[in-house]
PDB file of N, CA and C in Angstrom:
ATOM      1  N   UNK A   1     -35.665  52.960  21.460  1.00  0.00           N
ATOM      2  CA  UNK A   1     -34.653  53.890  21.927  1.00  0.00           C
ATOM      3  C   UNK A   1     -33.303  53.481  21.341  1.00  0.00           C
ATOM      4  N   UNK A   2     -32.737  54.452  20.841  1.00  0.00           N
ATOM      5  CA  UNK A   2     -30.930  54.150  19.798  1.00  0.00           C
ATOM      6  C   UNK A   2     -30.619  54.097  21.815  1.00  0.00           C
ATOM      7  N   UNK A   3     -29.415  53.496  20.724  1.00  0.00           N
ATOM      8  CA  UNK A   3     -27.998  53.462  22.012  1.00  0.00           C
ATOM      9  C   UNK A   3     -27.316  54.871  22.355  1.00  0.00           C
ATOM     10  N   UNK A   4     -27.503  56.092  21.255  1.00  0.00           N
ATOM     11  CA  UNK A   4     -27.260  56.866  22.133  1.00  0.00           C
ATOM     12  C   UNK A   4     -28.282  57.624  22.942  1.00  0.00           C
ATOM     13  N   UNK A   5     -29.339  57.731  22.853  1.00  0.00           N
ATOM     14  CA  UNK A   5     -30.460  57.718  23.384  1.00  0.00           C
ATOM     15  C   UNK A   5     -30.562  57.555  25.068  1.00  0.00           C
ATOM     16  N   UNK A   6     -29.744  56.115  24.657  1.00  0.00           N
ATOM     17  CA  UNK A   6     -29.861  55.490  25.972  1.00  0.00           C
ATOM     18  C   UNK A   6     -28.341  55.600  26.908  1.00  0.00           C
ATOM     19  N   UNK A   7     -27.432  55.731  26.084  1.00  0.00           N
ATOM     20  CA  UNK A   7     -26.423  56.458  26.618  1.00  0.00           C
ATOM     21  C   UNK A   7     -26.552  57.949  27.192  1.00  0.00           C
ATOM     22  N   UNK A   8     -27.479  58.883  26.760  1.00  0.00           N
ATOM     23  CA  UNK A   8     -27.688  60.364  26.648  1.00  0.00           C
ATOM     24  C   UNK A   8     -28.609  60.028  28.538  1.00  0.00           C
ATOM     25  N   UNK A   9     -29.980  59.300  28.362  1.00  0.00           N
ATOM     26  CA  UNK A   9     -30.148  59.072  29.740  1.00  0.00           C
ATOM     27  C   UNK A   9     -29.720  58.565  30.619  1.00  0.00           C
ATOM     28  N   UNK A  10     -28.328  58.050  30.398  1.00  0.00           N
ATOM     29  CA  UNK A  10     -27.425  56.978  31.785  1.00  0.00           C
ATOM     30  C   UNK A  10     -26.567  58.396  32.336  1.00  0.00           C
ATOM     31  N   UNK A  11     -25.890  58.594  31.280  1.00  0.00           N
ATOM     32  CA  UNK A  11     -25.531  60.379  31.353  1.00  0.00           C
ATOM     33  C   UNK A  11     -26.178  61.311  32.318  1.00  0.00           C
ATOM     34  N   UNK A  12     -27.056  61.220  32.411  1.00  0.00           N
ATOM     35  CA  UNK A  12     -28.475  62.118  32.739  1.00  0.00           C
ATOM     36  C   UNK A  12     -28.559  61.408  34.584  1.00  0.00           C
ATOM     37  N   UNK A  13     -28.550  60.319  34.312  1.00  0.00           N
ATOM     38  CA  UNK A  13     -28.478  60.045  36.007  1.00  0.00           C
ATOM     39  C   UNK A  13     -27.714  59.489  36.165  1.00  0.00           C
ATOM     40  N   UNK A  14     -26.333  59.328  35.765  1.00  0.00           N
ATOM     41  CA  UNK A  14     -24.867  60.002  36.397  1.00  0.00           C
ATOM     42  C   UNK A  14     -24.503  61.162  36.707  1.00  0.00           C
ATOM     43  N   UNK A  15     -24.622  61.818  36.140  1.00  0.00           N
ATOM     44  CA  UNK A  15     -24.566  63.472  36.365  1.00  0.00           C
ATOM     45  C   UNK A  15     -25.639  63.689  37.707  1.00  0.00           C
ATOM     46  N   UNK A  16     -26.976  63.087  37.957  1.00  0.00           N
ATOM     47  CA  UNK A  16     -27.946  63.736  38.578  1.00  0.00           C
ATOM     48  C   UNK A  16     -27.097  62.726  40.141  1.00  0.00           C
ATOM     49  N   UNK A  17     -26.367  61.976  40.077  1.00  0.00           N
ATOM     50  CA  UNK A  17     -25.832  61.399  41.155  1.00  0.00           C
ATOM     51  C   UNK A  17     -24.123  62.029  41.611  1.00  0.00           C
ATOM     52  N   UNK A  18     -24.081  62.810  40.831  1.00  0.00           N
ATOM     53  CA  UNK A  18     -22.501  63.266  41.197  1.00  0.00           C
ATOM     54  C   UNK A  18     -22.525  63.910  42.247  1.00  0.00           C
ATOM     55  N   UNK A  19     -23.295  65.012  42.572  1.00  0.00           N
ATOM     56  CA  UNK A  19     -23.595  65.312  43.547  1.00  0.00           C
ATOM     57  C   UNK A  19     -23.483  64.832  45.072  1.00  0.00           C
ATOM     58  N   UNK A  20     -23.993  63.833  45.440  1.00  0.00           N
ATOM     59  CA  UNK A  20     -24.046  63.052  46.145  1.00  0.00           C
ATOM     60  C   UNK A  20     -22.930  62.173  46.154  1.00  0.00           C
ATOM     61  N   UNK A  21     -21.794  62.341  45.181  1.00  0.00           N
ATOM     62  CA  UNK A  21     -20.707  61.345  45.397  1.00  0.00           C
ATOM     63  C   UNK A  21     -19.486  62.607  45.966  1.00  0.00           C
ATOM     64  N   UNK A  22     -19.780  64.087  45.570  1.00  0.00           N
ATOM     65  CA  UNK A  22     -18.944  64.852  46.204  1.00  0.00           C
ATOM     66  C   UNK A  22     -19.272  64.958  47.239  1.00  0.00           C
ATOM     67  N   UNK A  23     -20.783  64.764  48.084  1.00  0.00           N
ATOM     68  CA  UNK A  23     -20.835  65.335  49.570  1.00  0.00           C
ATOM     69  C   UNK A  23     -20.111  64.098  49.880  1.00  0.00           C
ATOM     70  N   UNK A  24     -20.106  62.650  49.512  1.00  0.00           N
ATOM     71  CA  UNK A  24     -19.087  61.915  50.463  1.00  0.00           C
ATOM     72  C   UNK A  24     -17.812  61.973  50.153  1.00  0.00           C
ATOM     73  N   UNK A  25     -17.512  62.891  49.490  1.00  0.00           N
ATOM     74  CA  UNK A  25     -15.707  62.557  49.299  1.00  0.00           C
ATOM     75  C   UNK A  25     -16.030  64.018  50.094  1.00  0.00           C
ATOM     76  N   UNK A  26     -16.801  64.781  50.618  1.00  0.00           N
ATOM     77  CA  UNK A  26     -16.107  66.025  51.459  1.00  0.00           C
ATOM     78  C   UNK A  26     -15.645  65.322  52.447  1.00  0.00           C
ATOM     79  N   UNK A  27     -17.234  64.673  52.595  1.00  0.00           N
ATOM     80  CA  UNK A  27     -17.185  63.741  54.489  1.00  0.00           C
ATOM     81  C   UNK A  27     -15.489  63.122  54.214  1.00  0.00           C
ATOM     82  N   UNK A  28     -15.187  62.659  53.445  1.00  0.00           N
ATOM     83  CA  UNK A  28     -13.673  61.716  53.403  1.00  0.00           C
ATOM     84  C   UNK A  28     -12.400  62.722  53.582  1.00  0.00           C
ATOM     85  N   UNK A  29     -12.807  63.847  53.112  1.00  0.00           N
ATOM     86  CA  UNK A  29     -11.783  64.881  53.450  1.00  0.00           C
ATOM     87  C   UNK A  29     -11.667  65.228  54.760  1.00  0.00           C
ATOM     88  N   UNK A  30     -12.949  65.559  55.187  1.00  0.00           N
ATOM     89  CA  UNK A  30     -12.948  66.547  57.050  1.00  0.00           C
ATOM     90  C   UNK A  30     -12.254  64.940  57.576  1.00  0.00           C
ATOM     91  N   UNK A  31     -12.623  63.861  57.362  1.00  0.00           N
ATOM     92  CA  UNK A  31     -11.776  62.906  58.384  1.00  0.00           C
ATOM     93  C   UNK A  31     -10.815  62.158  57.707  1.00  0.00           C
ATOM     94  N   UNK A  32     -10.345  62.691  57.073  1.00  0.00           N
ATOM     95  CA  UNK A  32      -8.834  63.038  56.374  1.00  0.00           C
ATOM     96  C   UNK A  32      -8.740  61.534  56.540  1.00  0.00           C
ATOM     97  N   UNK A  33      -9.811  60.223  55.880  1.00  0.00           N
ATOM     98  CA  UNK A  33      -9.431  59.111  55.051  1.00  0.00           C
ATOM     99  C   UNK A  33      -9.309  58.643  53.717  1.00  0.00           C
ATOM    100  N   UNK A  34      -7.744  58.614  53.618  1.00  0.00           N
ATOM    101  CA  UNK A  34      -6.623  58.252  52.652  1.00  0.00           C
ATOM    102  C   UNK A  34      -7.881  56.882  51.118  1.00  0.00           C
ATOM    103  N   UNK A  35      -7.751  55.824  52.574  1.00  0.00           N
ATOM    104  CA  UNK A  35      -7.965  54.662  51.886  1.00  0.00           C
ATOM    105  C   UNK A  35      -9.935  54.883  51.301  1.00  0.00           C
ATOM    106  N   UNK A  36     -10.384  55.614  51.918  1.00  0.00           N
ATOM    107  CA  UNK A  36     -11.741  56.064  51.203  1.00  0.00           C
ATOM    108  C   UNK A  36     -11.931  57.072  50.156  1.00  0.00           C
ATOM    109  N   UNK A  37     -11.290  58.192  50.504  1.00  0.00           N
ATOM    110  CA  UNK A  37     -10.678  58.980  49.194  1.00  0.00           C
ATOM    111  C   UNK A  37     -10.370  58.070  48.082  1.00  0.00           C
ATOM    112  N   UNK A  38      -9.269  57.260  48.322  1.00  0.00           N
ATOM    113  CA  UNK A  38      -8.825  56.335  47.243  1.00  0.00           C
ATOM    114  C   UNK A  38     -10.021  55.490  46.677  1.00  0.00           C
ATOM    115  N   UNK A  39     -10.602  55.018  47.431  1.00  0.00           N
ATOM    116  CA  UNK A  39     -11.440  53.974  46.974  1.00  0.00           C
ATOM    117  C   UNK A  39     -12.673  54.606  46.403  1.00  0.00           C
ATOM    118  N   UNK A  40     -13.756  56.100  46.460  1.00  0.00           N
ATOM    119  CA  UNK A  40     -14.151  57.117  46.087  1.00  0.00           C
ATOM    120  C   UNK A  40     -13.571  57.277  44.796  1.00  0.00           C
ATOM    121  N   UNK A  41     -12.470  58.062  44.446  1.00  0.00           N
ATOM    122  CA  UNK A  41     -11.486  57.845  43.189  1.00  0.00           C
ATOM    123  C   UNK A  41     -11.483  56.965  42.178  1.00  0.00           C
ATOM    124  N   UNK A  42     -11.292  56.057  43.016  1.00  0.00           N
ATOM    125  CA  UNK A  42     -11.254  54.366  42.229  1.00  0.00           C
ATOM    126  C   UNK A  42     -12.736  54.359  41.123  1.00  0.00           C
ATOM    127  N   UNK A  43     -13.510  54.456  42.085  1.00  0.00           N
ATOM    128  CA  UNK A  43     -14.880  54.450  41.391  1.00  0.00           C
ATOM    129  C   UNK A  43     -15.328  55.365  40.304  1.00  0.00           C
ATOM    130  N   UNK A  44     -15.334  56.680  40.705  1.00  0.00           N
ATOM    131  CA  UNK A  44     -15.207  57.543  39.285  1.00  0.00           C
ATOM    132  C   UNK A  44     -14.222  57.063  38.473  1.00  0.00           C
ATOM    133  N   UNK A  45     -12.902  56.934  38.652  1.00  0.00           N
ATOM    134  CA  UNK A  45     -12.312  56.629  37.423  1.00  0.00           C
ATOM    135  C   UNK A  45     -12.998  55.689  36.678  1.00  0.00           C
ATOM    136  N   UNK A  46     -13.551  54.853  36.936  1.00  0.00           N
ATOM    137  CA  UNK A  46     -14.406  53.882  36.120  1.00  0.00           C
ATOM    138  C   UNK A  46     -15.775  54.502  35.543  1.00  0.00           C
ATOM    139  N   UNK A  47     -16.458  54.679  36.192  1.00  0.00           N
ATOM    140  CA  UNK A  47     -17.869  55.193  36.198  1.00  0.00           C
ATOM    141  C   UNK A  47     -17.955  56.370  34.749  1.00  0.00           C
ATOM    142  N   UNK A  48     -16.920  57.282  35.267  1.00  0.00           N
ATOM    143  CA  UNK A  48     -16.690  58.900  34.540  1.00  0.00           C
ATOM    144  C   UNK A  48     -16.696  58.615  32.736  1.00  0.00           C
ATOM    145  N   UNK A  49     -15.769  57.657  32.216  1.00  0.00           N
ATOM    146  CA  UNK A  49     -15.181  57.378  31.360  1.00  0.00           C
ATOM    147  C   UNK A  49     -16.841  56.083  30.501  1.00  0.00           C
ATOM    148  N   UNK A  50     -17.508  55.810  31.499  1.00  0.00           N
ATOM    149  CA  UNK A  50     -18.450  54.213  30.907  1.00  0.00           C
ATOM    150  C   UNK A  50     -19.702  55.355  30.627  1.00  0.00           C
ATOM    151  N   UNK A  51     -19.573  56.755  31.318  1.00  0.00           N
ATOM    152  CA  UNK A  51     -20.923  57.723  31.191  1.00  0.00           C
ATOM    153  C   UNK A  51     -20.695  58.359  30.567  1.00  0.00           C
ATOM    154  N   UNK A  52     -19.640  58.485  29.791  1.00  0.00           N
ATOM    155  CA  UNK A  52     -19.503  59.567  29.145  1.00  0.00           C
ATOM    156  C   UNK A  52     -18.776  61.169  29.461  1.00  0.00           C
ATOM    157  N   UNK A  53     -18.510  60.718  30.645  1.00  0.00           N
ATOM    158  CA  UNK A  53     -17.640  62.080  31.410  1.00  0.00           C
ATOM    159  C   UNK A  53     -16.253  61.916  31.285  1.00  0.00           C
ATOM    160  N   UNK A  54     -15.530  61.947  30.247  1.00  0.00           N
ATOM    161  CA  UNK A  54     -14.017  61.454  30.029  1.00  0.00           C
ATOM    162  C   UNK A  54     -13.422  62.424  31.409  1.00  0.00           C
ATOM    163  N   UNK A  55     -13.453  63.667  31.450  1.00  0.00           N
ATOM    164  CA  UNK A  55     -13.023  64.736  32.489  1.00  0.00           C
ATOM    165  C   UNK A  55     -13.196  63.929  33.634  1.00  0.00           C
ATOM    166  N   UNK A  56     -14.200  63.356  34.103  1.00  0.00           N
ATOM    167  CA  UNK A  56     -14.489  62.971  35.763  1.00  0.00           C
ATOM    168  C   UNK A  56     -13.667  61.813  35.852  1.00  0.00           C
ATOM    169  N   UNK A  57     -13.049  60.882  34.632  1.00  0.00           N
ATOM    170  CA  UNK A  57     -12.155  59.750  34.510  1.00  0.00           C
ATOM    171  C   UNK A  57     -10.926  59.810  35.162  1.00  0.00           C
ATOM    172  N   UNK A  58      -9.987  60.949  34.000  1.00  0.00           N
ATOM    173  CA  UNK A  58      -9.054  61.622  33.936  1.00  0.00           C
ATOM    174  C   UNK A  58      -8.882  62.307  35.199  1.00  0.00           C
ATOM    175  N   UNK A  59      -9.475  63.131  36.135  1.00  0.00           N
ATOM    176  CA  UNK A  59      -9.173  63.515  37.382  1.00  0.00           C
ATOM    177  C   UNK A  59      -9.000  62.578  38.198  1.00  0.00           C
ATOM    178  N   UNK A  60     -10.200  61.907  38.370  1.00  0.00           N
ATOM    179  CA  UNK A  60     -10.283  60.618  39.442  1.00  0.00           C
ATOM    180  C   UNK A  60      -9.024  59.787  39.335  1.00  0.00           C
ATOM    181  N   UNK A  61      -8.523  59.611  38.356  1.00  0.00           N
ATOM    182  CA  UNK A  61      -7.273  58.716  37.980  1.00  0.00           C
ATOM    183  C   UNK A  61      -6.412  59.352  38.736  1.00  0.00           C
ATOM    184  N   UNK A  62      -6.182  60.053  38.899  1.00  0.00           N
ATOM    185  CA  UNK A  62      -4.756  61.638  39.183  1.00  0.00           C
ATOM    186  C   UNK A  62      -5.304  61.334  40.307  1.00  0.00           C
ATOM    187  N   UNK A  63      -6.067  61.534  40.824  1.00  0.00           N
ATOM    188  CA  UNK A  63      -6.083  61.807  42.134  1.00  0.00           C
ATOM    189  C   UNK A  63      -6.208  60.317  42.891  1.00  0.00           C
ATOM    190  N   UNK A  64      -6.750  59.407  42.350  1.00  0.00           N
ATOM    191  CA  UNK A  64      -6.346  57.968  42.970  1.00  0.00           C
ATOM    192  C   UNK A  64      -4.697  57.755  43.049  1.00  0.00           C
ATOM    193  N   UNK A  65      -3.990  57.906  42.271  1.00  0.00           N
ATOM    194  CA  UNK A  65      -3.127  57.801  41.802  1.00  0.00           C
ATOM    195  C   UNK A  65      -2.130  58.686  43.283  1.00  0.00           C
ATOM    196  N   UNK A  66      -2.598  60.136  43.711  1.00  0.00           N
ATOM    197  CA  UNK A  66      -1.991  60.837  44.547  1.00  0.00           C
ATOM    198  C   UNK A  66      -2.543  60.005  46.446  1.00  0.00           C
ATOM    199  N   UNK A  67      -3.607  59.611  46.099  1.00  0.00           N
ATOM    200  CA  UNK A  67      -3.840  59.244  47.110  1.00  0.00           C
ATOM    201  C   UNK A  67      -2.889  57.863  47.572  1.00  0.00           C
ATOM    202  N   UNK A  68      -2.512  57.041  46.308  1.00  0.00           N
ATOM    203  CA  UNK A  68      -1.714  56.195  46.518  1.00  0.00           C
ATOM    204  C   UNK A  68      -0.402  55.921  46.581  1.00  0.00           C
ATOM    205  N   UNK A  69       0.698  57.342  45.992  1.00  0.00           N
ATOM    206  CA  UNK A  69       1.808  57.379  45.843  1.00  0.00           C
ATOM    207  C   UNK A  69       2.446  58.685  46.825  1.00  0.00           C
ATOM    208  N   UNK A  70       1.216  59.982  47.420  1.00  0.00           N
ATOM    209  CA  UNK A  70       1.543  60.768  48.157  1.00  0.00           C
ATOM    210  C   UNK A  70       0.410  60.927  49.052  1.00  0.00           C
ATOM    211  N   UNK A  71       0.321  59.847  50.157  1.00  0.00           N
ATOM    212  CA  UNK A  71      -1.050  60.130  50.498  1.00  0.00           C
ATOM    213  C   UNK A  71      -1.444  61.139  51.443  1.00  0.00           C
ATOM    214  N   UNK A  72       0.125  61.850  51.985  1.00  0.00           N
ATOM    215  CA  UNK A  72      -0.009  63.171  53.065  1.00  0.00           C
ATOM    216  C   UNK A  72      -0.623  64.014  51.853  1.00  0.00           C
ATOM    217  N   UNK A  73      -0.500  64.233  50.881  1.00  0.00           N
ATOM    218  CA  UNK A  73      -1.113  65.096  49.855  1.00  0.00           C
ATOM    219  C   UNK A  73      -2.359  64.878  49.303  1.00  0.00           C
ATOM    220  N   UNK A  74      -3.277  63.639  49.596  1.00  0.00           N
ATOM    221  CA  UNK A  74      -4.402  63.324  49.263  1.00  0.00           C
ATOM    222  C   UNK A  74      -5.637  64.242  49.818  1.00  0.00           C
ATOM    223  N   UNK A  75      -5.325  64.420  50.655  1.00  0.00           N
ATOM    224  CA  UNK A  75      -6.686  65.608  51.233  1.00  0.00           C
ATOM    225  C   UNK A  75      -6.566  67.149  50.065  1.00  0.00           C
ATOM    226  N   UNK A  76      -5.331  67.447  49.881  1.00  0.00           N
ATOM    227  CA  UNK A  76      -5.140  68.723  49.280  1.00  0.00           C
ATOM    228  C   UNK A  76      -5.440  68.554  47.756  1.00  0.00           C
ATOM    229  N   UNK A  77      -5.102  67.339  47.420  1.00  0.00           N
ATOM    230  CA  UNK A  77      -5.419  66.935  45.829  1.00  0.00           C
ATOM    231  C   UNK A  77      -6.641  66.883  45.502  1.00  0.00           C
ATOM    232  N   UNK A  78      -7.841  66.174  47.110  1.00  0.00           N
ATOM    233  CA  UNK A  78      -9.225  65.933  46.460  1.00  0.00           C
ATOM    234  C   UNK A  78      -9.789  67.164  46.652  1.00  0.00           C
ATOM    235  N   UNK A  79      -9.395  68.039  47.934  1.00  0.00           N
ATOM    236  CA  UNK A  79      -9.998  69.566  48.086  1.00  0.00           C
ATOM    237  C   UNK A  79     -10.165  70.200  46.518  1.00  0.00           C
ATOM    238  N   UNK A  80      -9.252  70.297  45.646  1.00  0.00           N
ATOM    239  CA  UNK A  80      -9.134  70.928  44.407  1.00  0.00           C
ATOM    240  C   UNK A  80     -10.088  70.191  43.589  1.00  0.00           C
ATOM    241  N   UNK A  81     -10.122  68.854  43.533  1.00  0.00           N
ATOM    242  CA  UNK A  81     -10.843  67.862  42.830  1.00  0.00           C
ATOM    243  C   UNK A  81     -11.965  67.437  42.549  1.00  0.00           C
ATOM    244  N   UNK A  82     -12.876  68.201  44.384  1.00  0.00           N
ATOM    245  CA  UNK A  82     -14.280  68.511  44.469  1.00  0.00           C
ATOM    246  C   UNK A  82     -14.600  69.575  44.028  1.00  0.00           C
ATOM    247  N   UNK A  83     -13.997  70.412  43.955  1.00  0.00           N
ATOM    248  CA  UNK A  83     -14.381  71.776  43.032  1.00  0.00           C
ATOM    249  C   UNK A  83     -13.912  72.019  41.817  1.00  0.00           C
ATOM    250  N   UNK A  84     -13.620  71.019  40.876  1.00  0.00           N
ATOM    251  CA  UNK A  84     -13.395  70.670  39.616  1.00  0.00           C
ATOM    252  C   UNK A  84     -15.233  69.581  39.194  1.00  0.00           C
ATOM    253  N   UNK A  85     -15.003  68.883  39.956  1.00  0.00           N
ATOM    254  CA  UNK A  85     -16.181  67.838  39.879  1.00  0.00           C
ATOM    255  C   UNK A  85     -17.316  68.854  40.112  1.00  0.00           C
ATOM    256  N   UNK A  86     -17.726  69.963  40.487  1.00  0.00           N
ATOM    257  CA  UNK A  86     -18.648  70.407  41.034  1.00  0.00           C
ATOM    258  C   UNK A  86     -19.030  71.555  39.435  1.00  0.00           C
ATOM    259  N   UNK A  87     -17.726  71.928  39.033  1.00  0.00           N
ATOM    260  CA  UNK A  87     -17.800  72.640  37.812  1.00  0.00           C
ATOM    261  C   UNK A  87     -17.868  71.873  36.531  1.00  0.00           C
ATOM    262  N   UNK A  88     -17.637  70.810  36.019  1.00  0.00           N
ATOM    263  CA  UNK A  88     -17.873  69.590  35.779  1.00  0.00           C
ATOM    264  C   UNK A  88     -19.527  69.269  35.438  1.00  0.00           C
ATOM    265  N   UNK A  89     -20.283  69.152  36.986  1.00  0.00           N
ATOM    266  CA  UNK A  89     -21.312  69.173  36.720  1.00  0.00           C
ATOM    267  C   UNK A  89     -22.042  70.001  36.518  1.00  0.00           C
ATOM    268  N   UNK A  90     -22.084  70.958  36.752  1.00  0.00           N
ATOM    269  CA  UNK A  90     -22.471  72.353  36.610  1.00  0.00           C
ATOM    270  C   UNK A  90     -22.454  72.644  34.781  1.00  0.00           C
ATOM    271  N   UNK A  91     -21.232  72.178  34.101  1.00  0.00           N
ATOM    272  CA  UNK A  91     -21.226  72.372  32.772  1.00  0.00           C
ATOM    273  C   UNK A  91     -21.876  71.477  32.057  1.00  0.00           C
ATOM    274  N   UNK A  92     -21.478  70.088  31.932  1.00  0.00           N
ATOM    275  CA  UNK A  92     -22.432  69.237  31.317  1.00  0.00           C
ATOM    276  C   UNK A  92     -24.087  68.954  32.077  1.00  0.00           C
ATOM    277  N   UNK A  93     -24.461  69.668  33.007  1.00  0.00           N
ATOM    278  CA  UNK A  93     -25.773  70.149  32.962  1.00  0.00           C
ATOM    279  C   UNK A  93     -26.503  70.688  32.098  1.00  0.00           C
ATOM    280  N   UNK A  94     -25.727  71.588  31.851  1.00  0.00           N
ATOM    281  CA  UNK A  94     -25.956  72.732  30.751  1.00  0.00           C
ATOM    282  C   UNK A  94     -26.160  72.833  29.727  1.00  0.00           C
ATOM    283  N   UNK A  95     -25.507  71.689  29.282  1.00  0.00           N
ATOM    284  CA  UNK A  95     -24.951  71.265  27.895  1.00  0.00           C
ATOM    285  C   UNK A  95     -23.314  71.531  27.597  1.00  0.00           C
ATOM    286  N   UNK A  96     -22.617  72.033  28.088  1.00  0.00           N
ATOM    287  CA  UNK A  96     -21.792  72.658  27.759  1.00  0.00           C
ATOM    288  C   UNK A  96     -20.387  71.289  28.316  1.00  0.00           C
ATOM    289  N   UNK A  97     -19.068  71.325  27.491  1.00  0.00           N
ATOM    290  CA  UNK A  97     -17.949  70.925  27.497  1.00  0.00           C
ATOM    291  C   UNK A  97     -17.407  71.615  28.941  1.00  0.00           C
ATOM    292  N   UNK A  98     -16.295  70.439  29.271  1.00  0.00           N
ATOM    293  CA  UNK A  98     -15.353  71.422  30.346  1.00  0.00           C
ATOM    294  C   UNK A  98     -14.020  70.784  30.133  1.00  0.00           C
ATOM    295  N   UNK A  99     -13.251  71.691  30.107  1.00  0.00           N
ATOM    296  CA  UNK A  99     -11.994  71.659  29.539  1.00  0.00           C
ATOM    297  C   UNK A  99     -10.771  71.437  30.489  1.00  0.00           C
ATOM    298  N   UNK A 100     -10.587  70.237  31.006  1.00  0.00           N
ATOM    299  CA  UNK A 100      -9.758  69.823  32.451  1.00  0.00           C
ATOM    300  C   UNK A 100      -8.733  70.654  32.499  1.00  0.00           C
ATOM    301  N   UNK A 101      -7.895  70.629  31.522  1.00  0.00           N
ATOM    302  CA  UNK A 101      -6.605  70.781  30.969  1.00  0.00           C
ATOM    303  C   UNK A 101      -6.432  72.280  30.714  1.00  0.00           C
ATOM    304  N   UNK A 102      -7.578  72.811  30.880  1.00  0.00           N
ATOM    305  CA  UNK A 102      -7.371  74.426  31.055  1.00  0.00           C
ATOM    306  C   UNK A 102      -7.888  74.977  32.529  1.00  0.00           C
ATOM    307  N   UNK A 103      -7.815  74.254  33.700  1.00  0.00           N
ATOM    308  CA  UNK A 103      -7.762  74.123  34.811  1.00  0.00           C
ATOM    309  C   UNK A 103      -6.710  74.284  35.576  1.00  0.00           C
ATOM    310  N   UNK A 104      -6.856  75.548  36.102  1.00  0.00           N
ATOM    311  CA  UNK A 104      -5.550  75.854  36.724  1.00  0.00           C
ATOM    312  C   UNK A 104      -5.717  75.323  38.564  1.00  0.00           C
ATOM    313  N   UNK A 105      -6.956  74.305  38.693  1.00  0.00           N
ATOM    314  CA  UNK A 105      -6.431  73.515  39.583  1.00  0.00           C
ATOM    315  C   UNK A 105      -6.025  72.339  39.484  1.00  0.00           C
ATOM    316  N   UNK A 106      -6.507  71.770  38.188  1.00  0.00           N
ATOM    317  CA  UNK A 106      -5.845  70.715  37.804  1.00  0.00           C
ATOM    318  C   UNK A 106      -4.507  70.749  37.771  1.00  0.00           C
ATOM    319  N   UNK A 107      -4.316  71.553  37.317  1.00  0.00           N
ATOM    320  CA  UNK A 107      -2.762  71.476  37.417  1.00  0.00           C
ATOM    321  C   UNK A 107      -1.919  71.765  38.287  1.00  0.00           C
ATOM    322  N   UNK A 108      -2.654  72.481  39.493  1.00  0.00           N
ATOM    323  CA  UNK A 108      -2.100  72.409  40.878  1.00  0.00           C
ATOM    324  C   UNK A 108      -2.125  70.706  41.046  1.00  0.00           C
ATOM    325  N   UNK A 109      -3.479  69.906  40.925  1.00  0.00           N
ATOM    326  CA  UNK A 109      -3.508  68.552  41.318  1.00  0.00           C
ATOM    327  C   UNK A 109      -1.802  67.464  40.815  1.00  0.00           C
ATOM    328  N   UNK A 110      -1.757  68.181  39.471  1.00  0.00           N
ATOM    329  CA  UNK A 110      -1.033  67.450  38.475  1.00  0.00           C
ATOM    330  C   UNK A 110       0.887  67.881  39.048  1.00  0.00           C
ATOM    331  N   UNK A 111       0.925  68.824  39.562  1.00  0.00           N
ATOM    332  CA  UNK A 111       2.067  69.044  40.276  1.00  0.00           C
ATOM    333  C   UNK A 111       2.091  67.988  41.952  1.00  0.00           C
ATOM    334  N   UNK A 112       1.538  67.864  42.132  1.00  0.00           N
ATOM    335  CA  UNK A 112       1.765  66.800  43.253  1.00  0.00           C
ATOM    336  C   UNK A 112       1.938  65.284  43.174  1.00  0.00           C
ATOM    337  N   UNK A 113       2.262  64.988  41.823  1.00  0.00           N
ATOM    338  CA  UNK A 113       2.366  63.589  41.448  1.00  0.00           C
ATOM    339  C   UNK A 113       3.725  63.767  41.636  1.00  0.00           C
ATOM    340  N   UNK A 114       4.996  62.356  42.271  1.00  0.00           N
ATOM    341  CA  UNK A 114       6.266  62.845  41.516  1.00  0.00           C
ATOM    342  C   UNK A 114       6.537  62.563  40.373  1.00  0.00           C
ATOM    343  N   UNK A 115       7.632  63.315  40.059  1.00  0.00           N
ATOM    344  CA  UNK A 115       8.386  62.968  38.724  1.00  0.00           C
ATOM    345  C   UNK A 115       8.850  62.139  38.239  1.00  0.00           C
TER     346      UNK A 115
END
């Protein structure tokens, strides 16, 4: 098996586990915890970027990032963030690219950082 091979199946059950990492960041939303959100976050940002999901990196960052510098705004940042992650997987299922940055909730997310 090549390395991307074997990168292509780590891919394959990362993606088949995302799922299961948004039903617990809902649970972290309905009981509106800051420091689990964050720490949720924390983890994709790492994970997203080592699988091959640069997109699931790049959000998770932003939104760790909101959870830690505006955290009354952390519930509203990950609300948008699970339904980015959900389209996300939905595309690289598929095969298909997803384009963060032409996300017009991302960029709701990306307005709640300050200046």
């Amino acid at each position: 098996m090549s390395f991307e091979d074997l990168l292509k199946s780590l891919q394959k059950d990362y993606l088949a586990s995302l799922p299961d990492k948004v039903v617990t960041i809902r649970t972290q939303i309905e009981s509106a915890s800051t420091s689990e959100l964050r720490e949720s976050f924390h983890k994709l940002k790492g994970t997203g970027r080592t699988y091959g999901l640069p997109e699931v990196s790049e959000l998770a960052e932003l939104v760790e990032g909101i959870c830690i510098s505006r955290p009354t705004d952390a519930v509203v940042a990950s609300t948008h963030a699970v339904a980015i992650l959900h389209d996300i997987h939905g595309a690289y299922s598929a095969g298909n690219a997803f384009n963060l940055h032409q996300d017009a909730r991302y960029a709701q997310i990306r307005k709640l950082l300050p200046a």
